[in-house]
Protein backbone atom coordinates (compact mmCIF):
# COMPACT_ATOMS: atom_id res chain seq x y z
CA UNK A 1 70.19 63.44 216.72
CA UNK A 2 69.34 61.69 220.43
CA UNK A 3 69.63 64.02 222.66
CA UNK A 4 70.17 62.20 225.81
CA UNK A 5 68.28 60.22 228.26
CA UNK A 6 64.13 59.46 228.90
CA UNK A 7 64.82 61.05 232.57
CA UNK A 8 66.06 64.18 230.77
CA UNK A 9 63.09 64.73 229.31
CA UNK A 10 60.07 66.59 230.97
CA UNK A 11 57.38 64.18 232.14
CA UNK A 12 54.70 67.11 232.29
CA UNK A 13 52.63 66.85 228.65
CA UNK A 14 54.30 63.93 227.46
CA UNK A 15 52.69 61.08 225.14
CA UNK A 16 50.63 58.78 226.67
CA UNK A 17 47.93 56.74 226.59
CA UNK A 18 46.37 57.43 230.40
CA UNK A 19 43.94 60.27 229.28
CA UNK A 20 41.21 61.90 231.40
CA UNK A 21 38.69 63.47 228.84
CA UNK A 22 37.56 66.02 231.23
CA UNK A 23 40.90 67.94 231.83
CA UNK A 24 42.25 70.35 229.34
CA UNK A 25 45.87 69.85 228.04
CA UNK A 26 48.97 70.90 229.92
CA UNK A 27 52.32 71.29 228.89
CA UNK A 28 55.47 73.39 229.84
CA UNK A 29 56.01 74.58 227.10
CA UNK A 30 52.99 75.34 224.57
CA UNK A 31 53.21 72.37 221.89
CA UNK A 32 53.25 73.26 218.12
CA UNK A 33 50.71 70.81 217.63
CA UNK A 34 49.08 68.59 220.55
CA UNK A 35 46.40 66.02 220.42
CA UNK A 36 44.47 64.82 223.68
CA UNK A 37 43.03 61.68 224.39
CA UNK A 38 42.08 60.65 220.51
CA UNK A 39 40.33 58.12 219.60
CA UNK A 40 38.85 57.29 215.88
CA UNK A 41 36.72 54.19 214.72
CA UNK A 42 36.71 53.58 210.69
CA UNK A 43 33.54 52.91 208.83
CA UNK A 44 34.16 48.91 208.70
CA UNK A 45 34.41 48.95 212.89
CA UNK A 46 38.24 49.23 212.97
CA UNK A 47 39.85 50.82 215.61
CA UNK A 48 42.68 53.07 214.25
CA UNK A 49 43.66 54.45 217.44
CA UNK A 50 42.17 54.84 221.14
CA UNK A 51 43.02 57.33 224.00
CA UNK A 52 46.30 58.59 222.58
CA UNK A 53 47.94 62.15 223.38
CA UNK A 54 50.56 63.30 221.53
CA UNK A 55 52.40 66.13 221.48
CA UNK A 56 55.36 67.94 219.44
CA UNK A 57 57.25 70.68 220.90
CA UNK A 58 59.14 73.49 218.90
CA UNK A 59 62.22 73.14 217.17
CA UNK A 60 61.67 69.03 217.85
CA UNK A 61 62.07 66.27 215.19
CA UNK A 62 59.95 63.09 216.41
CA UNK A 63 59.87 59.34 214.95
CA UNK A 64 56.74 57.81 214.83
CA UNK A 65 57.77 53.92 215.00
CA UNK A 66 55.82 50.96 214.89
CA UNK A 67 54.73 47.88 212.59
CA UNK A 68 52.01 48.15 210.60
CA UNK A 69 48.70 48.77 211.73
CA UNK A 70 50.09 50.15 214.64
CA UNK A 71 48.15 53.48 214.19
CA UNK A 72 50.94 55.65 213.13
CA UNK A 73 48.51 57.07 209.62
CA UNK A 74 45.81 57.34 211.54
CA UNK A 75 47.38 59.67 213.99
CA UNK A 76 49.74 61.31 211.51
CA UNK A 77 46.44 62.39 209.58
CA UNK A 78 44.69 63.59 212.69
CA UNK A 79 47.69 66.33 212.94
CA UNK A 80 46.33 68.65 210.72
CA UNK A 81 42.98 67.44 210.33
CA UNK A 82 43.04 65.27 207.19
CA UNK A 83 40.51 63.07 209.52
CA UNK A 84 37.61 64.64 211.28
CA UNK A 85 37.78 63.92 214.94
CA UNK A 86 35.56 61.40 216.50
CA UNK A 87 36.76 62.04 220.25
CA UNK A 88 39.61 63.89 221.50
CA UNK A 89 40.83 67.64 220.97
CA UNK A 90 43.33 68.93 218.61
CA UNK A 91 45.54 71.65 219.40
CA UNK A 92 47.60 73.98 217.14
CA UNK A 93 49.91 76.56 218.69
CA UNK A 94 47.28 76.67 221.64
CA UNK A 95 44.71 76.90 219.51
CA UNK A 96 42.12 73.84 219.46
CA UNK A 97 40.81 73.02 216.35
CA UNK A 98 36.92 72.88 214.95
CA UNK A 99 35.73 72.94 211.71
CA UNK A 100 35.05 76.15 211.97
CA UNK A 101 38.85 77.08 212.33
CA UNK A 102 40.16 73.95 210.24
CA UNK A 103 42.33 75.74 208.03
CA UNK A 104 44.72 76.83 210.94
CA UNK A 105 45.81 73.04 211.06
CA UNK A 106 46.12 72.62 207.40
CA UNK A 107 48.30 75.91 207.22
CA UNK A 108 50.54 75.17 210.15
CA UNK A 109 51.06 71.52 210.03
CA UNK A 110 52.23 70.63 206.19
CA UNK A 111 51.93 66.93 204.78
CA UNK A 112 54.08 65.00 202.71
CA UNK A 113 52.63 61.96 201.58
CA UNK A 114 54.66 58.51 201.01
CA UNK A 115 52.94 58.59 197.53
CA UNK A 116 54.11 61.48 196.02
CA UNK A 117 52.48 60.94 192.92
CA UNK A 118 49.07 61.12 194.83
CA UNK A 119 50.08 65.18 196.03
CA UNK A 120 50.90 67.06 192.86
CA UNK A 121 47.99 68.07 190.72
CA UNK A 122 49.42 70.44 188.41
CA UNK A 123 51.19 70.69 184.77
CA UNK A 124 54.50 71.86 185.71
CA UNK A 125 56.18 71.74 189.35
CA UNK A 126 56.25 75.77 189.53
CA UNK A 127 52.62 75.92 189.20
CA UNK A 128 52.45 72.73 192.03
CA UNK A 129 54.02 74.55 194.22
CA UNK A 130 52.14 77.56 193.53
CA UNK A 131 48.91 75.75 194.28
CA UNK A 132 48.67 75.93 198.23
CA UNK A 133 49.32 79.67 198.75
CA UNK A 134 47.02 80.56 195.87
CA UNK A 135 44.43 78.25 197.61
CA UNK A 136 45.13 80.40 200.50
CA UNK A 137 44.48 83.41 199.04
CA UNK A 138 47.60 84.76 198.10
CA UNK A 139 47.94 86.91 194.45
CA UNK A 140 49.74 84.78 191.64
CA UNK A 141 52.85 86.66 192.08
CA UNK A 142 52.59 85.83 195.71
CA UNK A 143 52.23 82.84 195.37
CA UNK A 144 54.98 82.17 192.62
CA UNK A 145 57.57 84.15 194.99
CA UNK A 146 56.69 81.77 197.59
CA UNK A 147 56.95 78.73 195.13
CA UNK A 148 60.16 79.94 193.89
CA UNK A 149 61.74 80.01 197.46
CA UNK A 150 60.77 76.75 198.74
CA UNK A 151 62.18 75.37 195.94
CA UNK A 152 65.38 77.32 195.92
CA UNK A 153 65.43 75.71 199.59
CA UNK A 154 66.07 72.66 198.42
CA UNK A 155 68.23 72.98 195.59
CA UNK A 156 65.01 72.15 193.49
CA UNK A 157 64.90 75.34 191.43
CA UNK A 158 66.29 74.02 188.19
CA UNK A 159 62.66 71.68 188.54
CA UNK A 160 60.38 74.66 187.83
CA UNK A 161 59.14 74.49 184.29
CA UNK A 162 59.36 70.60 184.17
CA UNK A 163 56.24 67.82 183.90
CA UNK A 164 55.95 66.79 187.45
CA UNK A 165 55.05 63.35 185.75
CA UNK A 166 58.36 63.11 184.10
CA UNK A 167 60.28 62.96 187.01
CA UNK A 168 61.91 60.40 189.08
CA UNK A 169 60.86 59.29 192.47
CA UNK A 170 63.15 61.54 194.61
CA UNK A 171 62.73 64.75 192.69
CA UNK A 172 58.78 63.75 192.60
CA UNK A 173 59.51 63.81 196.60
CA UNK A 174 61.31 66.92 196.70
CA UNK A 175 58.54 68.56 194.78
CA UNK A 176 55.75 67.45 197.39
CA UNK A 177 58.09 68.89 200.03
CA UNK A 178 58.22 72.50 198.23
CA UNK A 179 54.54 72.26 198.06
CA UNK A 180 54.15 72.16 201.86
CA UNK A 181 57.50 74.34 202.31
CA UNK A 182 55.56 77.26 200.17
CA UNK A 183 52.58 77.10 203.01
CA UNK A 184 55.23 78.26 205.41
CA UNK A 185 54.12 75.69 207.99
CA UNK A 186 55.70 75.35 211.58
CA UNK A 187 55.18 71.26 211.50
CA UNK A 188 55.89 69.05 208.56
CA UNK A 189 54.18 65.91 209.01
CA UNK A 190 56.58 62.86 206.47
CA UNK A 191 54.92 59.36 206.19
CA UNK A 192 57.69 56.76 205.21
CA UNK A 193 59.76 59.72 202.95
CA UNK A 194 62.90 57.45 202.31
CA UNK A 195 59.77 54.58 200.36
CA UNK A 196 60.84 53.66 197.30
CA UNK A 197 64.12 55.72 197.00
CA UNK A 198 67.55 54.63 195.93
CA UNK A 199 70.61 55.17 197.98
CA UNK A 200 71.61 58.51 196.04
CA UNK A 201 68.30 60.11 196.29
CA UNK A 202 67.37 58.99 200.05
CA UNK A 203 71.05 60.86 200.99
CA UNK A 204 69.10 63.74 199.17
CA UNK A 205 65.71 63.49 201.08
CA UNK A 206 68.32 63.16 204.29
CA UNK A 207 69.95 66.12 203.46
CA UNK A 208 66.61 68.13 202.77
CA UNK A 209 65.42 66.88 206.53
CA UNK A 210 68.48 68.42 207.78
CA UNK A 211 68.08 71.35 206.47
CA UNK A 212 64.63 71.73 208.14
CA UNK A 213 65.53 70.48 210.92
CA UNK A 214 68.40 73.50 210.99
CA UNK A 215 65.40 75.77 209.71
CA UNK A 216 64.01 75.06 213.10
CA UNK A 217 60.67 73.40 211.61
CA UNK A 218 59.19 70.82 213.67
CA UNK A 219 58.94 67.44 212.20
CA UNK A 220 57.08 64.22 212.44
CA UNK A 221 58.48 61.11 210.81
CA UNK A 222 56.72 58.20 210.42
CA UNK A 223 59.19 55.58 209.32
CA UNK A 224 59.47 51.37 209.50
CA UNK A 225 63.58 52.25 208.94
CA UNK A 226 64.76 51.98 212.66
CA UNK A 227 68.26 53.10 211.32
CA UNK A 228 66.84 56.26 209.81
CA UNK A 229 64.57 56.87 212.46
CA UNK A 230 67.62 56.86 215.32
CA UNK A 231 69.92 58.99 213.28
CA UNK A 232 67.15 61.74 212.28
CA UNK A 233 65.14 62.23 215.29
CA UNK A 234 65.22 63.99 218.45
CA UNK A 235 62.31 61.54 220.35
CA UNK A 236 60.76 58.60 219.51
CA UNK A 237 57.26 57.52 219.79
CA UNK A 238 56.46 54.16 219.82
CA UNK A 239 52.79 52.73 218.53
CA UNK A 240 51.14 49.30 218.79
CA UNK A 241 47.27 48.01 218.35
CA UNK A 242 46.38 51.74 218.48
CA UNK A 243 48.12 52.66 221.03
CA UNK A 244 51.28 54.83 222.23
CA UNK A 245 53.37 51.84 224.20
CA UNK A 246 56.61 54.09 224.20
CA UNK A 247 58.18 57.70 224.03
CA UNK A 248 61.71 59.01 224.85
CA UNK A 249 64.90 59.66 222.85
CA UNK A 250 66.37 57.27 220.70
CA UNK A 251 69.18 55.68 223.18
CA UNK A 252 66.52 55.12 225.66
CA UNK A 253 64.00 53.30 223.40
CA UNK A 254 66.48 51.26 220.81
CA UNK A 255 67.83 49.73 224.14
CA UNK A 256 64.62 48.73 225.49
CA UNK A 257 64.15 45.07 224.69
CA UNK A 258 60.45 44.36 226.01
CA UNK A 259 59.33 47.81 224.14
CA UNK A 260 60.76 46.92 220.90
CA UNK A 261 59.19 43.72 220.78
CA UNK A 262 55.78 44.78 222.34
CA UNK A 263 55.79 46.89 219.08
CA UNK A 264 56.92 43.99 216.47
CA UNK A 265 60.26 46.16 215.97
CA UNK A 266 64.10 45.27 215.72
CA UNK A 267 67.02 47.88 217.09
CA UNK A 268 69.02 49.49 214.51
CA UNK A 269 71.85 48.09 213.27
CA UNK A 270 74.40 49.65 215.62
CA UNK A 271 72.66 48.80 218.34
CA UNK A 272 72.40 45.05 217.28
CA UNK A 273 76.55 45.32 216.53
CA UNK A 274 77.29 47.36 220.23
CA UNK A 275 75.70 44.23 222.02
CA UNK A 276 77.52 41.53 220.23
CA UNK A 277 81.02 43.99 220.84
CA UNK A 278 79.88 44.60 223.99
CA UNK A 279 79.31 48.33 223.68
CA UNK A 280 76.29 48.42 224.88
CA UNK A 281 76.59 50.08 227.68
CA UNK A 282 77.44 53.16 225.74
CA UNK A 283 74.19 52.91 223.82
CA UNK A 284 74.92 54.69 220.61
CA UNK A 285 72.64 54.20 218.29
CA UNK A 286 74.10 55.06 215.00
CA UNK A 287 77.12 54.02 212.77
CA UNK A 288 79.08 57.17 213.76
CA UNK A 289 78.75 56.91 217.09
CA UNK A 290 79.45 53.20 217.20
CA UNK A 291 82.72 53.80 215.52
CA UNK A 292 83.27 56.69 218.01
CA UNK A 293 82.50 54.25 221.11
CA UNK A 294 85.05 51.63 219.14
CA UNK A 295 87.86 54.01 218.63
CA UNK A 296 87.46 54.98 222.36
């Protein structure tokens, strides 16, 4: 899904680690969710991140990319206020964020957990699902409706009455996704989703992130799969030590040598077979588009 060059992207609001704590956030266009100048220290003196700003615009599907350590959780779980904030400001549709308007965030900005075991509390996956909205207020029949279409969403429906327990990793990951879906969020936040999947069940998870993605739900996708990452996402966003070292669409950062190894990463697979064919001029980044530049 690259969608052209860094220079076609506005510079105005864009991720970066130069922050000035005493100007508000600017953008273009109003982000779905925006943080400004974060910074958050853990307990034991770590530093998880340190002036980053970050910002996801509508209808946009962003990689979060780096090795580990690299800060990608702790700014994934700053999104919709899973962490308190230490320093920085946290914006959700132009709204910034306190604790006394918390839930906005954790309506509007779903999470889907890489352990999906660790996200469903209940007996059966209807009554999973279910749990959100009700926690939100809305009447069990509400809140079953709701259940009932997020699942239909993604062909999960047959998955109602069963043990959540019982099931195997990808349906387990399907289920975690309904949960968020029922919240009717505008951003879905997915830490590693294809962990721990086999090949027939990733295509599935794939296929469930298109169908957001044509749903026009922003995403953010932290992933250690560089392949994945180039063929799902819109912009990448490149973290190291805490930082934000990189941002721009996938042909402009999976060609940028000194980036990728500032952040401990390796170029997708494509890109790695386009140099030694001597393709890459064309930059493609995926195995379609190699074949495409091949054929040419």
């Amino acid at each position: 899904m690259s969608t052209g060059t860094a220079e076609e992207r506005p510079v105005k609001g864009a991720d970066s680690t130069d922050c000035a704590h005493d100007h508000p956030l600017e953008f273009e266009t109003e982000p779905l969710v925006a943080l400004h100048c974060l910074s958050h220290t853990y307990p034991d003196g770590t530093s998880g991140v340190h002036d980053v700003s970050f910002a996801l615009q509508p209808n946009e599907t962003v990689g979060l990319i780096g090795g580990n350590g690299a800060g990608k959780s702790t700014l994934m779980e700053h999104l919709n206020g899973l962490l308190d904030l230490q320093e920085g400001e946290l914006r959700v549709s132009g709204t910034s964020i306190g604790p006394e308007n918390i839930d906005l965030a954790r309506r509007e900005v779903g999470f889907v957990f890489q352990d999906a075991d660790s996200q469903i509390v209940a007996p059966t996956v209807i009554e999973d699902v279910m749990f959100g909205p009700l926690n939100y207020g809305l009447s069990r029949e509400a809140a079953r409706e709701a259940a009932e279409q997020a699942l239909d969403r993604l062909d999960a429906g047959h998955l109602a009455d069963r043990v959540p327990h019982h099931l195997s990793g990808g349906e387990m990951r399907l289920v975690s996704i309904a949960g968020v879906l029922a919240m009717d969020p505008s951003v879905i936040v997915m830490d590693e989703p294809l962990a721990g999947l086999d090949p027939a069940r990733e295509q599935r998870v794939r296929q469930v992130i298109e169908t957001l993605q044509e749903d026009q739900i922003g995403l953010v996708i932290a992933t250690h799969d560089v392949d994945f990452a180039g063929d799902v996402s819109d912009r990448l966003v490149v973290m190291a030590d805490g930082d934000i070292v990189g941002s721009g669409p996938p042909a402009s950062v999976f060609y940028d040598d000194d980036l990728l190894e500032r952040a401990n990463l390796r170029p997708p697979t494509a890109v790695r077979v386009a140099r030694r064919l001597g393709r890459a001029d064309e930059r493609p980044i995926t195995e379609s588009e190699l074949v495409e530049s091949i054929e040419d």
